[in-house]
Protein backbone atom coordinates (compact mmCIF):
# COMPACT_ATOMS: atom_id res chain seq x y z
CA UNK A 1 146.65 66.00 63.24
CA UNK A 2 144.20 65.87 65.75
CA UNK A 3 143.21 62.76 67.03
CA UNK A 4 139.19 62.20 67.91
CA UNK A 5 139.37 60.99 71.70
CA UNK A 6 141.45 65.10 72.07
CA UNK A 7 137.91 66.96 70.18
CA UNK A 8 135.74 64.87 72.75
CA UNK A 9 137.86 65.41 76.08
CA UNK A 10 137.66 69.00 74.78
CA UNK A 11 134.10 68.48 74.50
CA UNK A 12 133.67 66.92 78.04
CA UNK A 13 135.43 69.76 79.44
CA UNK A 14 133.91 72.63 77.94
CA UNK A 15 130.15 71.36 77.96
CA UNK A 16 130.52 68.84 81.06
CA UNK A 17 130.29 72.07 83.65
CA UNK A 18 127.35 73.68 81.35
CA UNK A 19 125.43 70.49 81.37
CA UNK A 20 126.04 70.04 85.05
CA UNK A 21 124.33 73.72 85.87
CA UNK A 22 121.50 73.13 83.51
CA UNK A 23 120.20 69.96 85.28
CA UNK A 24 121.13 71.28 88.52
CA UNK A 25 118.73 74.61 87.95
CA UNK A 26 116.13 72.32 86.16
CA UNK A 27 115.95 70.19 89.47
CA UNK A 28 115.39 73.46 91.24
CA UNK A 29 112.58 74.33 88.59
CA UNK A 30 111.01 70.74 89.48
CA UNK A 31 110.99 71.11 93.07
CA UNK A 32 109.37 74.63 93.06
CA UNK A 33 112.55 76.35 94.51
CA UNK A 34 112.71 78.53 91.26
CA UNK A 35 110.42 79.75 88.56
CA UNK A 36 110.56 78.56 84.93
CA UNK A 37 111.98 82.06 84.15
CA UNK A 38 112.45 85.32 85.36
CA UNK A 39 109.55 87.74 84.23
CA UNK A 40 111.67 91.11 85.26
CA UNK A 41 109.61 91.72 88.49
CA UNK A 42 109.95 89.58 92.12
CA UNK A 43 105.69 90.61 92.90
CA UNK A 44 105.13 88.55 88.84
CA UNK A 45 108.20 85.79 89.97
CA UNK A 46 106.30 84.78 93.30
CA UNK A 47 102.56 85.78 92.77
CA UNK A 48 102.22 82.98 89.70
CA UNK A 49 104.81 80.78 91.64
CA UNK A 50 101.99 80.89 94.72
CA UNK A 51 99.38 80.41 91.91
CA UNK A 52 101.34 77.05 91.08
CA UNK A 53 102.60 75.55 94.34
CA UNK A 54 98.76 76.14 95.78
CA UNK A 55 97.46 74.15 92.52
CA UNK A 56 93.82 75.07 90.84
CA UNK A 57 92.20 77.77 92.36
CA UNK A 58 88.33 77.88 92.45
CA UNK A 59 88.40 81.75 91.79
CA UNK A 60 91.24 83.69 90.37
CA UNK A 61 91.75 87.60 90.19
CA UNK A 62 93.52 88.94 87.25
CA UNK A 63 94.11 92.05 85.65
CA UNK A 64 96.20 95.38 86.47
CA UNK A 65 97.61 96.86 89.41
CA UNK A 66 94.04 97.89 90.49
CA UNK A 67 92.58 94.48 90.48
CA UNK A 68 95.68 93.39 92.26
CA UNK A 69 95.49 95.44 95.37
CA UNK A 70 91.59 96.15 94.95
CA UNK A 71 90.44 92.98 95.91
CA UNK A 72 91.39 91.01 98.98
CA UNK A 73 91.57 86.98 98.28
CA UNK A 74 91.18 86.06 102.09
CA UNK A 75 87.84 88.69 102.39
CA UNK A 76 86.63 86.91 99.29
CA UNK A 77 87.02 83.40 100.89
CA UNK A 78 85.48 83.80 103.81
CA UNK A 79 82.06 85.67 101.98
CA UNK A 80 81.53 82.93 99.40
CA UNK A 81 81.94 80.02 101.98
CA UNK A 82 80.02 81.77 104.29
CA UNK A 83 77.33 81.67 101.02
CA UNK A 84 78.34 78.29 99.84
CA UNK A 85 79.04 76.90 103.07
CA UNK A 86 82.18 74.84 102.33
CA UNK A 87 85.73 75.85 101.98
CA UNK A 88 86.94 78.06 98.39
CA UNK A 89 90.48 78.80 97.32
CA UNK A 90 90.84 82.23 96.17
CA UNK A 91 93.99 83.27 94.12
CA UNK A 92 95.10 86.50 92.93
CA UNK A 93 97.74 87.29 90.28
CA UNK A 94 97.15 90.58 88.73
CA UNK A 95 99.77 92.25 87.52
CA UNK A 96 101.37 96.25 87.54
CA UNK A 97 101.36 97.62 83.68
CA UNK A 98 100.51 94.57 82.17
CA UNK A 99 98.89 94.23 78.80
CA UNK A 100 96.01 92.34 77.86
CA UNK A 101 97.90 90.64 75.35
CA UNK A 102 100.31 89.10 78.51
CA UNK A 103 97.53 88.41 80.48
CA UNK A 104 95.49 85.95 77.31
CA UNK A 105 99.28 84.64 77.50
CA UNK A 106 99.19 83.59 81.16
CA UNK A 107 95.72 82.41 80.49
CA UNK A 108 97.26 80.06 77.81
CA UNK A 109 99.95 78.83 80.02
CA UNK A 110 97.74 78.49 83.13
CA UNK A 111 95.28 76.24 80.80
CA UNK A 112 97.82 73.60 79.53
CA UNK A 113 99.04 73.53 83.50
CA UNK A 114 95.57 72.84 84.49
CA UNK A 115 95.40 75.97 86.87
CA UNK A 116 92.43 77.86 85.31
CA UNK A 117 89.71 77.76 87.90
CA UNK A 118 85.61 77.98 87.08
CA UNK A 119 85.50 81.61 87.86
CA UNK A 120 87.68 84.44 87.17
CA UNK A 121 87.47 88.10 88.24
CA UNK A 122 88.82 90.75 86.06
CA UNK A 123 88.38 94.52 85.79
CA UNK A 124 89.26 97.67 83.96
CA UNK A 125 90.17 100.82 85.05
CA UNK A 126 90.34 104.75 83.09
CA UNK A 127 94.11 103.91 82.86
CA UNK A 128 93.35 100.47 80.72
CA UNK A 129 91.41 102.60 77.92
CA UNK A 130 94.52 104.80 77.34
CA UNK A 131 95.38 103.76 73.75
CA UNK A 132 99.33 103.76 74.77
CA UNK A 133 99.19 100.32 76.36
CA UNK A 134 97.84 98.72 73.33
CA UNK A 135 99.34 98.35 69.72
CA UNK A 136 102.67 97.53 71.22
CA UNK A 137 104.33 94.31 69.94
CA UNK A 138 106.00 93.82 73.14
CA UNK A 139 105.63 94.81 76.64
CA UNK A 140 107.62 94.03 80.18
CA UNK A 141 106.17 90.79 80.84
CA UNK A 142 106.65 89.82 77.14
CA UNK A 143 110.02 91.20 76.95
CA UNK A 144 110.91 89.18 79.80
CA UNK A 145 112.63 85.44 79.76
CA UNK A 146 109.17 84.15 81.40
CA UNK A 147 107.01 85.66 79.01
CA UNK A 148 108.97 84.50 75.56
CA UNK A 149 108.99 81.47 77.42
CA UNK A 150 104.97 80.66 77.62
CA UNK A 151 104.86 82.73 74.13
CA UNK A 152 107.10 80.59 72.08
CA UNK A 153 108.50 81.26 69.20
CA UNK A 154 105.39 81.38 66.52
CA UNK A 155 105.31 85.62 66.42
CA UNK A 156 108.97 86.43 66.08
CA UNK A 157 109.86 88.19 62.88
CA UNK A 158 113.63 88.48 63.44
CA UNK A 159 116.85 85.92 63.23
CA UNK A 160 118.57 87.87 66.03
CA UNK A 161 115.50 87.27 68.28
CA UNK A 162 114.27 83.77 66.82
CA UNK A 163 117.87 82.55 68.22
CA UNK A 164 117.23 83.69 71.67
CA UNK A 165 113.95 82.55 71.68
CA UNK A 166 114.92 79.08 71.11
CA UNK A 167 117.49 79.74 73.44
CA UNK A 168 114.71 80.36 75.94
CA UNK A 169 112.71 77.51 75.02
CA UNK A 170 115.74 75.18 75.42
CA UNK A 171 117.72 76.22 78.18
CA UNK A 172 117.32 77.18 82.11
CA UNK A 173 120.82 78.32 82.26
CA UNK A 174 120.53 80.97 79.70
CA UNK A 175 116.57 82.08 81.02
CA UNK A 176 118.37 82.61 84.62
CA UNK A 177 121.43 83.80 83.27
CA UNK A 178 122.81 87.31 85.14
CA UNK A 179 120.40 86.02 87.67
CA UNK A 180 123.05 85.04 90.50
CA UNK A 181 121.00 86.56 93.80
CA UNK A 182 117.87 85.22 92.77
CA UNK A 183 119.67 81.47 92.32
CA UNK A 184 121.44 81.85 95.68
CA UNK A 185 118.17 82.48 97.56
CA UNK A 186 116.75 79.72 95.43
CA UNK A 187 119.74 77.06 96.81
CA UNK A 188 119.85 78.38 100.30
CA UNK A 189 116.48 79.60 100.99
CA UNK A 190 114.33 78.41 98.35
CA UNK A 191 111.54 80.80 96.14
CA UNK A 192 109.48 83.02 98.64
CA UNK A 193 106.30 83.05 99.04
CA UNK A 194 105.94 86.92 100.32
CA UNK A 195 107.34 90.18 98.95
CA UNK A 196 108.08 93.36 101.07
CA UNK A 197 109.03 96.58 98.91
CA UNK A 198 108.34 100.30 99.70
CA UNK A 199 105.89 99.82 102.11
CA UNK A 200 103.99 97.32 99.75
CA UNK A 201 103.89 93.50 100.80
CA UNK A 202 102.80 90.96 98.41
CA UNK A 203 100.72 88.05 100.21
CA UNK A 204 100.74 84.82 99.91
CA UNK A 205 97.21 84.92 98.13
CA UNK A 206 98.63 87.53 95.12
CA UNK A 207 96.93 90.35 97.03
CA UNK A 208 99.51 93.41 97.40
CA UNK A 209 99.16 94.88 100.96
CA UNK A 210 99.85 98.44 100.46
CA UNK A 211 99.84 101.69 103.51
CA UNK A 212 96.58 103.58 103.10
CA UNK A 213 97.24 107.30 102.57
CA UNK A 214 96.06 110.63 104.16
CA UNK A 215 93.94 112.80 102.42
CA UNK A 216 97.06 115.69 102.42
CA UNK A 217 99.14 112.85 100.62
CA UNK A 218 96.60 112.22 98.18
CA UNK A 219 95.95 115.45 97.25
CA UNK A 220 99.97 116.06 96.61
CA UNK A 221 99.88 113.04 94.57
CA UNK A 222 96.75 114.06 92.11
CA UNK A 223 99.13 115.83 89.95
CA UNK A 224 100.70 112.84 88.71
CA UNK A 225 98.13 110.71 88.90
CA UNK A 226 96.34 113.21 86.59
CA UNK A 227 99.46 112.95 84.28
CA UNK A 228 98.99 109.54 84.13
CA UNK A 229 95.59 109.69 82.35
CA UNK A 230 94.14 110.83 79.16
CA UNK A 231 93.13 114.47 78.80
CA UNK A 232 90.61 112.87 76.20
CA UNK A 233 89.77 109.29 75.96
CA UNK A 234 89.07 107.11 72.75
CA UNK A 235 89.15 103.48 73.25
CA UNK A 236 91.57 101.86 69.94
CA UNK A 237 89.98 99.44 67.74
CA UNK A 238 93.47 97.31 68.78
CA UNK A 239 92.36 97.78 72.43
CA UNK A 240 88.71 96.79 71.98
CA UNK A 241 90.12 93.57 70.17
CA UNK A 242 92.77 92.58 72.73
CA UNK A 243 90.19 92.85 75.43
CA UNK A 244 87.83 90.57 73.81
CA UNK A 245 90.99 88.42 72.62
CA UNK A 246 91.49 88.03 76.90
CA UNK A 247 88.10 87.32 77.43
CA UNK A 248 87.32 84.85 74.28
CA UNK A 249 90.70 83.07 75.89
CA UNK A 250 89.28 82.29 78.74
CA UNK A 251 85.73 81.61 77.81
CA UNK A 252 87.40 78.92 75.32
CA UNK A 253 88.47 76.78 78.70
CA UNK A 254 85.06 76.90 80.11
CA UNK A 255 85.79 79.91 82.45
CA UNK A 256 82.88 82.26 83.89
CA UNK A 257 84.53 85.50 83.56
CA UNK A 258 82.78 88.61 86.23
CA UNK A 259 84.46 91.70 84.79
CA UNK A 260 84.25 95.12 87.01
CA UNK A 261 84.86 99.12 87.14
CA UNK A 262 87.29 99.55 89.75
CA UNK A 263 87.08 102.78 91.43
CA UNK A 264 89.34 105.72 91.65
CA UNK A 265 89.46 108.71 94.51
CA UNK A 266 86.64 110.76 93.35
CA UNK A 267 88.96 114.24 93.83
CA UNK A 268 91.26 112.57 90.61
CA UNK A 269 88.11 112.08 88.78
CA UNK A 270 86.78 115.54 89.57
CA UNK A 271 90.25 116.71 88.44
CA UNK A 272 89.53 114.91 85.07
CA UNK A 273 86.39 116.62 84.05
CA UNK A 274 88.24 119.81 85.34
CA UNK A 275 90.42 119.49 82.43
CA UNK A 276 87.70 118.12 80.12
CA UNK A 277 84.59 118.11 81.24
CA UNK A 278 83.38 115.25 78.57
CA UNK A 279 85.74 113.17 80.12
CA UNK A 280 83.90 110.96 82.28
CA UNK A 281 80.69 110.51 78.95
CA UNK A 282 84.15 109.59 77.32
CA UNK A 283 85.56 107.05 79.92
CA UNK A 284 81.85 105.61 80.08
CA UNK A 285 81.85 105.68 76.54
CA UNK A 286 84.86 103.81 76.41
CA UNK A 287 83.72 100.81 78.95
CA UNK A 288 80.69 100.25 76.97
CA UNK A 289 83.06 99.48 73.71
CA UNK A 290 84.91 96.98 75.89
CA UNK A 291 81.62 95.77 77.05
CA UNK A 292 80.69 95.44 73.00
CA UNK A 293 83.26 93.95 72.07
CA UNK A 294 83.33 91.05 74.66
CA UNK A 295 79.67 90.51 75.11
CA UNK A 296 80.11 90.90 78.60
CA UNK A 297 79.34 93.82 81.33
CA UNK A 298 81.61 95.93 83.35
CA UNK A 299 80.47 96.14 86.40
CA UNK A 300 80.36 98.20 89.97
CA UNK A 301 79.91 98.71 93.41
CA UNK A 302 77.56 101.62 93.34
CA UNK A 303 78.55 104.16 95.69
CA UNK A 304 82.04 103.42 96.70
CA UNK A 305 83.62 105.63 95.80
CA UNK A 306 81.51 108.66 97.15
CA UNK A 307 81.76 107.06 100.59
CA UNK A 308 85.76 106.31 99.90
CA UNK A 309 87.70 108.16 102.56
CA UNK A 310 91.14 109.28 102.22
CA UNK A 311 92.77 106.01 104.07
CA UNK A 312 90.77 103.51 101.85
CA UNK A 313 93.32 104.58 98.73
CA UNK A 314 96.91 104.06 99.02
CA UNK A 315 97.18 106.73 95.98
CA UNK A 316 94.40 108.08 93.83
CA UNK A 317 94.50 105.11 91.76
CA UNK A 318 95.20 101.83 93.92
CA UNK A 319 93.05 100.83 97.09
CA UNK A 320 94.88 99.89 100.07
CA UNK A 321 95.27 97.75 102.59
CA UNK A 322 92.27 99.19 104.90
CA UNK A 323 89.88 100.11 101.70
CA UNK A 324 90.41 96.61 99.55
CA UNK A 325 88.71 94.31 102.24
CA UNK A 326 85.74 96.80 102.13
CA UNK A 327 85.81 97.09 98.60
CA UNK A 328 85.56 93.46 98.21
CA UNK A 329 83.32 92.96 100.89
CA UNK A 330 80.99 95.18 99.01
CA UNK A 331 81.28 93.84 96.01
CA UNK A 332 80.55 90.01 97.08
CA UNK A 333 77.09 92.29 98.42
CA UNK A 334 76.38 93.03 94.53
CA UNK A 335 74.25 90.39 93.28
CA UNK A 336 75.49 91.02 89.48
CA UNK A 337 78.94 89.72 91.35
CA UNK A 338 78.03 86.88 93.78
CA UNK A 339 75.20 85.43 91.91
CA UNK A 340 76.58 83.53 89.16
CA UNK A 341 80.00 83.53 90.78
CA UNK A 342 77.88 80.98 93.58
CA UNK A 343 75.97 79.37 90.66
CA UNK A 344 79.30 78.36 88.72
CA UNK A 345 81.00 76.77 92.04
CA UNK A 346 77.62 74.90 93.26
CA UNK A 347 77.28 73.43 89.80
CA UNK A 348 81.27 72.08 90.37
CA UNK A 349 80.45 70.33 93.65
């Protein structure tokens, strides 16, 4: 027979060291040594972990890998409070490959933390109107422990999965488990506020600092980057809807939203219409049914990228680290831009 006081020793013993790591990585959580999750990337991890420990922004970037590395926080700064003449906090936390249903997640998340700002600055790019990023029930930020996290459980169809994603919802220990390096440097070191990978470097602002590029390199590199994008381009009805989902989210929180064209290197464009030479009516074509279906322009910095020169691009697609404070400086010279971005933050004072 066994006696009671024997099932809860047995209890103690088995759950005592589980319990013991679950408040232990919880106090880590609380004292901003370690996200809430892993979202299966360090530049996501520490970008929206600079996001939190710097508190409310007054403008945030978001989008894709363009707007990330396109637009320079610190350049931004200094042009609206030379405009506005007192200090802004700029914030960036675009993300590489991310779909615009992640991104009306984060918006939802950064909402009920009270981190939404009065402006935010968003953009597209030819690569966001490919149909393949759309449609998808799932992508990597969604897949990831962080992104079932701020999700929850509402959407998921399957037993299998609705047990993990309680799991998630419940439990540090199993969002961080397999997870050991990261949880070392979060005990010894603490989270980091800076990423260094492959010549990229992820500021403390969310901008990603990345070695401009010769005009030889770039020219290598327009073969892929041409694989990359649509021979033909037709905008999904499930893309057109997710945009304006990402918009209407933030709109619904009292958000200004300034939405722009980011610019390619014109040689990857001119390779485009090589290949099909409707393809830039069709990529035009294909921002104005974004712009429909949100009620709100795309915009751009006329020009830049005829003047672009081979070092402003890190690769035909992103702008580096010596074109992105030019781009942005130009852009803050657009009135479409600066105008009601100035008229939302004097209204806050």
């Amino acid at each position: 027979m066994i006696r009671p006081i024997s099932v809860i020793i047995a209890a103690v013993l088995l759950l005592g060291p589980l319990i013991t790591v679950e408040l232990s990585l919880r106090a880590l959580i609380d004292a901003g040594r370690l996200p809430d999750a892993p979202s299966s990337n360090d530049f996501a991890d520490v970008s929206l972990a600079n996001l939190q420990r710097g508190g409310q922004p007054d403008v945030l970037i978001m989008g894709m890998s363009t707007m990330r590395s396109g637009l320079k926080p610190d350049t931004l700064e200094r042009r609206i409070e030379d405009d506005l003449g007192r200090p802004v906090h700029v914030q960036n936390v675009a993300q590489g490959g991310i779909s615009l249903e992640s991104q009306r997640i984060i918006v939802e998340r950064l909402a009920e933390q009270g981190l939404l700002p009065s402006v935010v600055i968003t953009g597209v790019s030819p690569i966001t109107l490919a149909a393949e990023h759309e449609g998808e029930s799932e992508d990597w930020f969604r897949r990831s422990e962080l992104g079932r996290l701020w999700a929850g459980c509402s959407e998921v169809a399957y037993e299998p999965h609705v047990l993990e994603c309680w799991l998630t919802q419940a439990s540090a220990l199993w969002r961080w488990r397999g997870h050991l390096d990261e949880l070392r440097v979060a005990v010894t070191e603490g989270m980091p506020t800076t990423v260094e990978e492959g010549g990229r470097a992820l500021r403390p602002s969310g901008w990603l600092a990345t070695r401009p590029a010769t005009a030889e390199r770039l020219e290598r590199n327009l073969p892929r980057a041409l694989a990359r994008l649509d021979e033909e381009i037709l905008v999904s009805d499930e893309l057109a809807d997710g945009w304006a989902a990402f918009i209407d989210e933030l709109r619904a929180n009292d958000v200004e939203v300034v939405a722009l064209r980011m610019p390619y290197y014109q040689p990857l464009v001119d390779a485009a219409v090589e290949r099909n030479p409707e393809w830039v009516e069709q990529r035009d074509a294909g921002y104005a049914r974004l712009e429909e279906a949100a009620d709100l322009p795309l915009l751009e910095v006329e020009g830049f990228a005829d003047a672009a020169e081979a070092e402003w691009f890190r690769d035909p697609r992103h702008l580096s680290r010596t074109g992105a404070p030019i781009f942005t400086r130009q852009l803050w010279a657009t009135d479409a831009v600066s105008e009601p971005v100035l008229e939302v933050l004097r209204s806050a004072e």
